[in-house]
C-alpha atoms as a PDB file:
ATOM      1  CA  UNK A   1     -24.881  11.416  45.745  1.00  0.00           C
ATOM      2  CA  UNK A   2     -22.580   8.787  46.882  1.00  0.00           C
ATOM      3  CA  UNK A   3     -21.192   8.264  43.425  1.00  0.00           C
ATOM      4  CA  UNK A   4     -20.336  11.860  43.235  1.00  0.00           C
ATOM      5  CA  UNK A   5     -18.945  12.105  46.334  1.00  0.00           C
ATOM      6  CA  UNK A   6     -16.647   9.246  45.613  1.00  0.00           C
ATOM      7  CA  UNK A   7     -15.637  11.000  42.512  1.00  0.00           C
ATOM      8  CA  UNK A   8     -14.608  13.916  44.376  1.00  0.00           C
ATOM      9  CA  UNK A   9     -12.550  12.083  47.077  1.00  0.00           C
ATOM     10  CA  UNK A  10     -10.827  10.447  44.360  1.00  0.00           C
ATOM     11  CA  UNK A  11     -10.047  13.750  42.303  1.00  0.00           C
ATOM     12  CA  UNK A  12      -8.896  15.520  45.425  1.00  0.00           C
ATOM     13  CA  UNK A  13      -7.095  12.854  46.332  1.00  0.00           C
ATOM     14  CA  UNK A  14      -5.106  12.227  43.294  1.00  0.00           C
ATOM     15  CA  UNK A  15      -4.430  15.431  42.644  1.00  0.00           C
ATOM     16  CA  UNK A  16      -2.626  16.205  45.908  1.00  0.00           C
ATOM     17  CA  UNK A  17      -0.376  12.804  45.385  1.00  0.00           C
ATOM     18  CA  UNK A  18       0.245  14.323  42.189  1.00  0.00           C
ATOM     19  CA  UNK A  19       1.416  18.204  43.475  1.00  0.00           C
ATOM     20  CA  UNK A  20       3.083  15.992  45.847  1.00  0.00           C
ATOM     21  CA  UNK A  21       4.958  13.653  42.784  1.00  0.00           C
ATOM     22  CA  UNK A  22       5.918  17.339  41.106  1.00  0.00           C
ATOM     23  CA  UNK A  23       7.686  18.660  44.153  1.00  0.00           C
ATOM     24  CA  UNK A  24       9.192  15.295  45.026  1.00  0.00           C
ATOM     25  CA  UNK A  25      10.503  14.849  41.019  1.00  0.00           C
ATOM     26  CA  UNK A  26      12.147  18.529  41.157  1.00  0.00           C
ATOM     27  CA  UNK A  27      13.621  17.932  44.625  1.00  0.00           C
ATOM     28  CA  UNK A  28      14.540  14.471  44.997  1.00  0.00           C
ATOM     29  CA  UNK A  29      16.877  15.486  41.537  1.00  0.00           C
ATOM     30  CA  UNK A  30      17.858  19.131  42.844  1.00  0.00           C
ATOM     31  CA  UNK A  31      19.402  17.788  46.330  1.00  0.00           C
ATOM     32  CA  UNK A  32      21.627  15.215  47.581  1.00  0.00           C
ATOM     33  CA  UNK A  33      20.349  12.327  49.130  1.00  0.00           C
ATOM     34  CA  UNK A  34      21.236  10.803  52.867  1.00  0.00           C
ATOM     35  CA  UNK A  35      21.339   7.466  51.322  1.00  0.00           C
ATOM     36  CA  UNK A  36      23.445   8.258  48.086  1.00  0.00           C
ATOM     37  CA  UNK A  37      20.489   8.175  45.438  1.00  0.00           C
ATOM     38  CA  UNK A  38      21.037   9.779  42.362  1.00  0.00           C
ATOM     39  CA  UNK A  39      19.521  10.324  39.326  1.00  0.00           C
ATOM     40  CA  UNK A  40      16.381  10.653  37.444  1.00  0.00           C
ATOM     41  CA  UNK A  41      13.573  10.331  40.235  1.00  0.00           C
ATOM     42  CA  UNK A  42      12.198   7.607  38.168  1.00  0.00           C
ATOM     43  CA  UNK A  43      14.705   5.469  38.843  1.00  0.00           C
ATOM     44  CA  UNK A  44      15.124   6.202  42.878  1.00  0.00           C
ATOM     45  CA  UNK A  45      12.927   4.075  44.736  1.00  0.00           C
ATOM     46  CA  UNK A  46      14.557   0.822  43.610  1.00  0.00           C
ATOM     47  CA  UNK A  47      17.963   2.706  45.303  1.00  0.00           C
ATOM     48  CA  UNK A  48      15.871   3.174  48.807  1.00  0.00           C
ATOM     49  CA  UNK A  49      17.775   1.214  51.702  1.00  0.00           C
ATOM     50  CA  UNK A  50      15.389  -1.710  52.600  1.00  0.00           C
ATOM     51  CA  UNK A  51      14.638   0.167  56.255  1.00  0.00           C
ATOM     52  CA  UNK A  52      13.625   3.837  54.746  1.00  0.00           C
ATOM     53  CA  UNK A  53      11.323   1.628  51.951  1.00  0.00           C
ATOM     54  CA  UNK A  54       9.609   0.205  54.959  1.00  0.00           C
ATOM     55  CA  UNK A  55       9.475   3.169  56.711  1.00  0.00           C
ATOM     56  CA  UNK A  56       7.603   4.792  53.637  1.00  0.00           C
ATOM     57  CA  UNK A  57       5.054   2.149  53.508  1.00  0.00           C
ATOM     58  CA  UNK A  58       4.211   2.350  56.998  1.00  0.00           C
ATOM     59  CA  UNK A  59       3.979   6.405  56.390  1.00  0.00           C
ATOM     60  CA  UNK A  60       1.915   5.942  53.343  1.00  0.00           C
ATOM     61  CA  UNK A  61       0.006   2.802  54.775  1.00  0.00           C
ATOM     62  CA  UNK A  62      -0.892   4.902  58.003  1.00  0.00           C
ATOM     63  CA  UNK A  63      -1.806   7.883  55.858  1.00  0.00           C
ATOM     64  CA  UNK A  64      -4.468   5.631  54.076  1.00  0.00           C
ATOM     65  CA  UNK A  65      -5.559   4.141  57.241  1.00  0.00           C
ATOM     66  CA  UNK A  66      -6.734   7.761  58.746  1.00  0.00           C
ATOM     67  CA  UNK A  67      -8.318   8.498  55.390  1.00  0.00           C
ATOM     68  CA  UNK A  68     -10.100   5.271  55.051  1.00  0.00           C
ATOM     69  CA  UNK A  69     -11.084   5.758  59.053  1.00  0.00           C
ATOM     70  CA  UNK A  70     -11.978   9.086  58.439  1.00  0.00           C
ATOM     71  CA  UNK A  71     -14.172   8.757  55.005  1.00  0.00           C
ATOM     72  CA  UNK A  72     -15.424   5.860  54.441  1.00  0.00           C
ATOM     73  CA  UNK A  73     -18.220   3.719  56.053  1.00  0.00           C
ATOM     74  CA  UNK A  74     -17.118   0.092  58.001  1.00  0.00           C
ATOM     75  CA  UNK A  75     -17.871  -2.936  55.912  1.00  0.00           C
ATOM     76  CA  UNK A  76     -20.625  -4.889  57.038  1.00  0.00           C
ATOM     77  CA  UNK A  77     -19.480  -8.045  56.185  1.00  0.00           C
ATOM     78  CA  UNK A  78     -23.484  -9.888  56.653  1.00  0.00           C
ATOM     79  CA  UNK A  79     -24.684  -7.729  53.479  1.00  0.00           C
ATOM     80  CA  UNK A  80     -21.506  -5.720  51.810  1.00  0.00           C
ATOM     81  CA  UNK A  81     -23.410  -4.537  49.319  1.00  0.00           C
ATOM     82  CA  UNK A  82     -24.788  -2.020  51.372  1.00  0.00           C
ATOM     83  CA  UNK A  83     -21.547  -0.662  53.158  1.00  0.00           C
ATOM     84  CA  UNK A  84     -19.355  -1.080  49.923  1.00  0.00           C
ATOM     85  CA  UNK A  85     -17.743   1.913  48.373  1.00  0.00           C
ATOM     86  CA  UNK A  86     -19.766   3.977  50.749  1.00  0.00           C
ATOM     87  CA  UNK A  87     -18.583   7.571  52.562  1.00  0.00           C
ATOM     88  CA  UNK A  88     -20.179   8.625  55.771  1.00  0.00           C
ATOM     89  CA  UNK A  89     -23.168  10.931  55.188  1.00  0.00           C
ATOM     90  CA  UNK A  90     -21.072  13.747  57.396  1.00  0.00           C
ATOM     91  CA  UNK A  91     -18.236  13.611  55.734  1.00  0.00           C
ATOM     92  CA  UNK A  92     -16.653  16.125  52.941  1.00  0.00           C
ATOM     93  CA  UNK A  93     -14.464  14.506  50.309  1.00  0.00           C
ATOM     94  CA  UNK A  94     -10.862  15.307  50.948  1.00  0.00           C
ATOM     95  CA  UNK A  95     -11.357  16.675  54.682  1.00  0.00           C
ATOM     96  CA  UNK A  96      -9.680  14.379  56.338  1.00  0.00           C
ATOM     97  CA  UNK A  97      -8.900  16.543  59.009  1.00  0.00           C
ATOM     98  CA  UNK A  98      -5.640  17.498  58.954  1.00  0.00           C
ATOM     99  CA  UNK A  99      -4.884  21.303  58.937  1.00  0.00           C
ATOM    100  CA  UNK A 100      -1.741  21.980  61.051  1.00  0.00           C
ATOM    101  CA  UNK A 101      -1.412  25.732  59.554  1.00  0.00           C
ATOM    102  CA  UNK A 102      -4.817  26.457  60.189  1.00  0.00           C
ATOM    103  CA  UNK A 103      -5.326  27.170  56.112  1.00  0.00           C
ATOM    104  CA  UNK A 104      -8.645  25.519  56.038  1.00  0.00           C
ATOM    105  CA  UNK A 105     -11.506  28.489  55.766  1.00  0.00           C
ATOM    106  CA  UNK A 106     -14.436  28.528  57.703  1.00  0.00           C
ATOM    107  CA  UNK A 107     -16.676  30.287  55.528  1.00  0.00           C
ATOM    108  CA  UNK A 108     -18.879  27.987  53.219  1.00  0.00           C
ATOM    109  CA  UNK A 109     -18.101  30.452  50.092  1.00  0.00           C
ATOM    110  CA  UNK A 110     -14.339  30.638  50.900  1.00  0.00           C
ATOM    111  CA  UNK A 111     -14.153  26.944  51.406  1.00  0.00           C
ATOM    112  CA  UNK A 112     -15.695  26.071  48.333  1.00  0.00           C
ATOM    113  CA  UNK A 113     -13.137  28.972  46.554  1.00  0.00           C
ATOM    114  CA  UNK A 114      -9.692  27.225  47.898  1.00  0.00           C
ATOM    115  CA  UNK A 115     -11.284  23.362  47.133  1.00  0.00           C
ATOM    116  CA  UNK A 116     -11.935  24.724  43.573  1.00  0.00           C
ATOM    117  CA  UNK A 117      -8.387  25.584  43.223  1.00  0.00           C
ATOM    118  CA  UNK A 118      -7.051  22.910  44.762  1.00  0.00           C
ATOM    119  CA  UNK A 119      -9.221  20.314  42.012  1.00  0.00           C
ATOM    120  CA  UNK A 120      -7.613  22.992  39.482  1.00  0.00           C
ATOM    121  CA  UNK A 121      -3.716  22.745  40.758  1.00  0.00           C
ATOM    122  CA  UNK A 122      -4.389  18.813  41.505  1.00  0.00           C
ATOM    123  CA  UNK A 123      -5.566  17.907  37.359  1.00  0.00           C
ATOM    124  CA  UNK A 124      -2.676  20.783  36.279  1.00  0.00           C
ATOM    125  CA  UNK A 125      -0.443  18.586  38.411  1.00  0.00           C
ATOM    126  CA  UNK A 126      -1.368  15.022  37.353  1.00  0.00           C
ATOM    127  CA  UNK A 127      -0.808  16.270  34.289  1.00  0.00           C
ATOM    128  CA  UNK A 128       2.852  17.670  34.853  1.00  0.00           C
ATOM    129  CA  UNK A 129       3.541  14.487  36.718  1.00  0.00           C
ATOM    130  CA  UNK A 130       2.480  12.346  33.627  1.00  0.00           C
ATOM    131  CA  UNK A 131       5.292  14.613  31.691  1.00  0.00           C
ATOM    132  CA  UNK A 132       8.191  14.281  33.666  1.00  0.00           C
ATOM    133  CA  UNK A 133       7.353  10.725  34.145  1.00  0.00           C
ATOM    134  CA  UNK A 134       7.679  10.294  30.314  1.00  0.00           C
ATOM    135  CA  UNK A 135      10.137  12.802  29.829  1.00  0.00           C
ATOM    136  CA  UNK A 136      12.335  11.113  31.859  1.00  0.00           C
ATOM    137  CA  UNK A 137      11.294   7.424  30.393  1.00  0.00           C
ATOM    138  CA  UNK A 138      12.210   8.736  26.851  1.00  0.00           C
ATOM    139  CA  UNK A 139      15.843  10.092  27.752  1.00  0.00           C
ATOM    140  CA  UNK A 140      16.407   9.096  31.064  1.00  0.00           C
ATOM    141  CA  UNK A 141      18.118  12.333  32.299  1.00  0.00           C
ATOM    142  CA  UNK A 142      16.487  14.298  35.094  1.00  0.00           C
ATOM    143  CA  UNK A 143      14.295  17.611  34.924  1.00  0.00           C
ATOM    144  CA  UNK A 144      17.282  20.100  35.502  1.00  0.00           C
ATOM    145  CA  UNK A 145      19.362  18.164  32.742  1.00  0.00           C
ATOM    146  CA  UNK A 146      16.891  18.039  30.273  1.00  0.00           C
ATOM    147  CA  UNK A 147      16.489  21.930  30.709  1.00  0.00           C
ATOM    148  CA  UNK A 148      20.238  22.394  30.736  1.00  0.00           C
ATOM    149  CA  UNK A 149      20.310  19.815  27.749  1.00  0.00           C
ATOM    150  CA  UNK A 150      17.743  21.945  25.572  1.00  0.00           C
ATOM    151  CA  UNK A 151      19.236  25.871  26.581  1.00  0.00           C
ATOM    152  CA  UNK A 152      22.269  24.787  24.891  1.00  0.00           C
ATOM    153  CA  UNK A 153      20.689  23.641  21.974  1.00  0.00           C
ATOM    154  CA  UNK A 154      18.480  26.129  21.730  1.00  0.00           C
ATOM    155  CA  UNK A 155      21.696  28.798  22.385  1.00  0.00           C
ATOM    156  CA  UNK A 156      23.300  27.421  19.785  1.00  0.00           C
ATOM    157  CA  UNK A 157      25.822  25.124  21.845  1.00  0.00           C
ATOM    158  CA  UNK A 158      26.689  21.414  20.954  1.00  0.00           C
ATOM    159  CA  UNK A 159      24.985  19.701  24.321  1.00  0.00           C
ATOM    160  CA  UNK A 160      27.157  16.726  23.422  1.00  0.00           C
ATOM    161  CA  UNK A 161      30.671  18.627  23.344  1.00  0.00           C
ATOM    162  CA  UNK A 162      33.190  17.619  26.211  1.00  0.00           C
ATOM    163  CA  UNK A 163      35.768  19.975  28.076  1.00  0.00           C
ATOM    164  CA  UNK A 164      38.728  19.096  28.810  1.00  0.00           C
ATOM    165  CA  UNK A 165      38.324  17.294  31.782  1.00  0.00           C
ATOM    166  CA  UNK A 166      35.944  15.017  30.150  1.00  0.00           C
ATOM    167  CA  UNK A 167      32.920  16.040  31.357  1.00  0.00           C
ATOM    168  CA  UNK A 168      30.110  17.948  29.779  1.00  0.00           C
ATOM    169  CA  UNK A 169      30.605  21.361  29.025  1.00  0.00           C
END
């Protein structure tokens, strides 16, 4: 049961960084940036100020903290074997607790509805992620340019052709 459990935590769990990674790709490319970062999203953490990378550690190092609090049994350092990889009997993988818009059903049937779509949106998103990821390793221009890149092509427009100005048409 453990093992299953475990499995669960860590589909549920990757799948939310993932819907997390799709929004972040399509918005950290669609707005400007306080701190002047540009371009495709895989290349915009190594432009993060040294202060706002340590401030997302700590946010992402906390966040982990409360789930690994929350989750997972203490380590019993006289016998680990029997405390590692181990969740709490009580607890439900992925409910860490946090619910600030109240979405979280109380019914047993509703809950286990909404945590089968979630699992469902989570793997659809890991594997978006995984696209855009390449896509963007392959020609290194965002989301939105590779869709402006490929209407014009598919329209019938050379993508490549300048205006006068010198920029792209």
């Amino acid at each position: 049961l453990n093992e299953v459990k475990r499995n669960c935590e860590a589909e549920v769990m990757h799948g939310r960084v993932a819907m997390i990674a799709c929004l972040g790709y399509l918005v950290g490319e669609s707005f400007p940036s306080p701190f002047g970062i540009t371009g495709p999203a895989n290349d915009q953490l190594q432009q993060m100020p040294a202060p706002a990378f340590a401030l997302l550690t700590i946010a992402i190092g906390s966040a982990e903290l409360k789930r690994a609090t929350t989750g997972w049994v203490e380590p019993d350092f006289g016998d680990w074997t029997k405390t590692l990889w181990k969740l709490r009997d009580n607890y439900y993988p992925g409910d860490v607790g946090f619910d600030p818009l109240g979405l979280k059903p109380t019914n047993a049937k509703d809950f286990a509805n909404m945590q089968t779509k979630e699992l469902q949106n989570g793997r659809l998103a890991m594997i978006g992620a995984a696209g855009m990821c390449a896509q963007e390793l392959v020609n290194h221009r965002t989301i939105i340019g590779t869709i402006d890149f490929y209407q014009k092509v598919f329209g019938g427009l050379d993508p490549y052709a300048t205006c006068a100005e010198g920029t792209f048409c």
